[in-house]
Protein backbone atom coordinates (compact mmCIF):
# COMPACT_ATOMS: atom_id res chain seq x y z
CA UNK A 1 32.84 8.70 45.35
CA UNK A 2 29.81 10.20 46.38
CA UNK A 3 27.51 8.10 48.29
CA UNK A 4 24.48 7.76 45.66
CA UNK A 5 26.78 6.97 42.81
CA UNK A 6 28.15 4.37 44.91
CA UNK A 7 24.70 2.73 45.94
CA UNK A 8 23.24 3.30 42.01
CA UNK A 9 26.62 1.36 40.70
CA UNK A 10 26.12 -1.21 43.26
CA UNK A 11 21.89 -1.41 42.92
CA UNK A 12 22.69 -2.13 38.93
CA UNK A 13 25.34 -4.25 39.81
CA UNK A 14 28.15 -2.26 37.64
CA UNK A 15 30.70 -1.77 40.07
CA UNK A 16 33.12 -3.68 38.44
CA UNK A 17 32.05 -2.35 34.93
CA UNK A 18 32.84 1.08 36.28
CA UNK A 19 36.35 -0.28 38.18
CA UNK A 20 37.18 -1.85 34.97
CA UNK A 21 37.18 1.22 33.30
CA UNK A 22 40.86 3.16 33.37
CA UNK A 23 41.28 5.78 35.72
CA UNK A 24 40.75 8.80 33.78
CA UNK A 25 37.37 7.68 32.94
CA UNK A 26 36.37 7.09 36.32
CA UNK A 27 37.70 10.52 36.98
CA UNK A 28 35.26 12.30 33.98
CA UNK A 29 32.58 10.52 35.38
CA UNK A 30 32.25 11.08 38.98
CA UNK A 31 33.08 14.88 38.43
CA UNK A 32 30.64 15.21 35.44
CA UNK A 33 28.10 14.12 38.01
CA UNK A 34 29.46 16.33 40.65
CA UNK A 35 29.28 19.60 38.40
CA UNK A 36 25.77 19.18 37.59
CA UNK A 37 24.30 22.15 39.19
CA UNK A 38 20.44 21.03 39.00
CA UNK A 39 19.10 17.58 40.59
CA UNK A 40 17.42 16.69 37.20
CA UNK A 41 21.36 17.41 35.66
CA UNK A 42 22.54 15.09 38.17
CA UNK A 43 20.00 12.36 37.77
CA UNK A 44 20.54 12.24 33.86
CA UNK A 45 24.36 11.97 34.05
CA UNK A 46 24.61 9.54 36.60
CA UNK A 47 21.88 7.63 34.23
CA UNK A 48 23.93 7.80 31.56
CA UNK A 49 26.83 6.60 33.13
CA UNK A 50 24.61 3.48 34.44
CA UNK A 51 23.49 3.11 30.70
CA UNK A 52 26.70 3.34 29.25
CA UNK A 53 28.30 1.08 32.04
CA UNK A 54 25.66 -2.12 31.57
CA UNK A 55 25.81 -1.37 27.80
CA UNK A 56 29.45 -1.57 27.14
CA UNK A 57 31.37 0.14 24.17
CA UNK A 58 30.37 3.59 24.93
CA UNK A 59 31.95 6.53 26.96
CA UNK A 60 30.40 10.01 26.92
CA UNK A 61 28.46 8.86 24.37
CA UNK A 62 31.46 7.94 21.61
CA UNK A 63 32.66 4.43 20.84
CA UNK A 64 34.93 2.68 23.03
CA UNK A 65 36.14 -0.39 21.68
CA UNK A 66 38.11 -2.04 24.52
CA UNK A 67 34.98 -1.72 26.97
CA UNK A 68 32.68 -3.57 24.45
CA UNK A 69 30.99 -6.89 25.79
C-alpha cells in the first residue's frame, strides 16, 4: 500500500472500513489510485475512496449493500 493511502486511511480513521472490505476491492482500489497518471487524478480517487469508505454502501460509485452502515 502506498505510503499516502496508508496515512489518508489512517488520518480519516477508515482503516478498518477499508480492511473490512473483501480483497478484491481493496485490490481495485489501491491500483485505481496507482494508475492515475496526473497528481490531481490521484488526489480525486484516493478522495473518493475516503468518501466512499466513511460513507458506507458504495463502491466505485454503485451500491453495495453488505458495506452499508
Amino acid at each position: 500500500m502506498p505510503e499516502d493511502v496508508k496515512r489518508a486511511l489512517e488520518d480519516r480513521g477508515l482503516r478498518a472500513d477499508y480492511n473490512a472490505r473483501p480483497a478484491y476491492q481493496r485490490n481495485d482500489y489501491l491500483s485505481w489510485i496507482i494508475r492515475a497518471k496526473m497528481p490531481l487524478t490521484r488526489t480525486k480517487r484516493l478522495n473518493q475512496m475516503l468518501e466512499e469508505l466513511e460513507t458506507g454502501g458504495v463502491y466505485m460509485r454503485m451500491d453495495h449493500p453488505a458495506s452499508k452502515k
